[in-house]
C-alpha atoms as a PDB file:
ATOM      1  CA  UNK A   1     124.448   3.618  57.498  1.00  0.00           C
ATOM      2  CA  UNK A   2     122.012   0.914  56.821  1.00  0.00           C
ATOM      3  CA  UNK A   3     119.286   1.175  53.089  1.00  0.00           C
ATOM      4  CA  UNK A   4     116.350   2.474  55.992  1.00  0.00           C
ATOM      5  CA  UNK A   5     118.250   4.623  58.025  1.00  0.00           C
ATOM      6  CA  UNK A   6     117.185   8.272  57.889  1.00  0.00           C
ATOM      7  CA  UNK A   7     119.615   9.159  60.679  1.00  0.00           C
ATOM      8  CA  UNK A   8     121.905  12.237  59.664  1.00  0.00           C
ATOM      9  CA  UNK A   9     125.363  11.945  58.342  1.00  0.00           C
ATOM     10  CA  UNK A  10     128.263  13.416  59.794  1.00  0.00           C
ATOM     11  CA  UNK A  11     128.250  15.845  56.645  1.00  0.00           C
ATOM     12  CA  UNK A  12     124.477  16.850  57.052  1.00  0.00           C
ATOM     13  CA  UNK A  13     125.059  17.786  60.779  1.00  0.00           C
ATOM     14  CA  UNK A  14     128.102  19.907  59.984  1.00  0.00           C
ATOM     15  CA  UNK A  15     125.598  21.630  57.417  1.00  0.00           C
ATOM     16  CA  UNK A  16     122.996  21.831  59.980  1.00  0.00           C
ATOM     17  CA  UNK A  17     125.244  23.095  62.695  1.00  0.00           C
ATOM     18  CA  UNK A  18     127.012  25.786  60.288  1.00  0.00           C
ATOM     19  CA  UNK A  19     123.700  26.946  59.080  1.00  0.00           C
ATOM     20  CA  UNK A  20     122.636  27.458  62.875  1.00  0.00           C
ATOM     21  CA  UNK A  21     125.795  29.118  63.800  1.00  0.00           C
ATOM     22  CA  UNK A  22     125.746  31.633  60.706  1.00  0.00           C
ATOM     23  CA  UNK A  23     121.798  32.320  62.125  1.00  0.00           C
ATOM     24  CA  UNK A  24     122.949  33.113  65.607  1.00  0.00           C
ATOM     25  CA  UNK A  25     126.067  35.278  64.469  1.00  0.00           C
ATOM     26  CA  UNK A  26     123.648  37.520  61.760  1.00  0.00           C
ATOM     27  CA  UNK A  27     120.928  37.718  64.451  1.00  0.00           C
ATOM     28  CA  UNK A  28     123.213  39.212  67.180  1.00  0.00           C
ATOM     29  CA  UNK A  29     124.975  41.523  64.676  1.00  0.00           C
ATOM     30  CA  UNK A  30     121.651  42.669  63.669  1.00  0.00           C
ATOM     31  CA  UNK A  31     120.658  43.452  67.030  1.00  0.00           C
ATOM     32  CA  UNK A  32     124.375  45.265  68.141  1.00  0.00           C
ATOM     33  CA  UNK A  33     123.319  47.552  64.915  1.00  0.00           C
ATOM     34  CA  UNK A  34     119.623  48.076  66.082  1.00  0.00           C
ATOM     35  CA  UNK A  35     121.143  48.824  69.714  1.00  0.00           C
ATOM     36  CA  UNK A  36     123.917  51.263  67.738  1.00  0.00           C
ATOM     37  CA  UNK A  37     121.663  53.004  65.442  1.00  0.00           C
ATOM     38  CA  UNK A  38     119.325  54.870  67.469  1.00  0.00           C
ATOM     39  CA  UNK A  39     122.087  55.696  69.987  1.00  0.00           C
ATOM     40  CA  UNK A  40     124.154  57.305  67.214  1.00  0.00           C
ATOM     41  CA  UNK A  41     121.153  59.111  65.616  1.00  0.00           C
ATOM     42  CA  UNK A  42     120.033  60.842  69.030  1.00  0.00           C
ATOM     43  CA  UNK A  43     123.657  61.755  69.844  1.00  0.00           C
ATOM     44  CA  UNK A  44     123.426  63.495  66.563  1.00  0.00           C
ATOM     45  CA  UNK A  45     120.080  64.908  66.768  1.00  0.00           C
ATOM     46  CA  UNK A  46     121.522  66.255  69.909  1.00  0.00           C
ATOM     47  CA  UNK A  47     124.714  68.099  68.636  1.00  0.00           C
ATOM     48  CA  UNK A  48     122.555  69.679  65.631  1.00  0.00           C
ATOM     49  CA  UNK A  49     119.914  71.145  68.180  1.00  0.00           C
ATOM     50  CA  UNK A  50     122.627  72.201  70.066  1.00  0.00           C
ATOM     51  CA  UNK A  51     124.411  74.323  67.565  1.00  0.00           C
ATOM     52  CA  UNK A  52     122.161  76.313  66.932  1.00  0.00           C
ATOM     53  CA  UNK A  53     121.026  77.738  70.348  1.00  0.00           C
ATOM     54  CA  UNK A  54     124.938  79.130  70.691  1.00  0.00           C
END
């Protein structure tokens, strides 16, 4: 790597590529516990509706 070379190093694209993968992974979890959350809270809602009518 040359005095005027802004080009990335090997080190900073590891960074770069760790920080992107660690964004992806929390983003999908966060959406698998959006898709689980309301699920689980009507099944619930459900049951405790349900328990009284019997």
């Amino acid at each position: 790597m040359g005095r005027h070379d802004n080009r990335l190093s090997m080190k900073m694209r590891r960074r770069k590529s760790q920080k992107k993968l660690k964004a992806r992974l929390k983003r999908k979890s966060a959406e698998k516990r959006a898709v689980k959350a309301p699920a689980a809270t009507a099944k619930t809602r459900a049951s405790k509706k349900a328990a009284p009518k019997e």
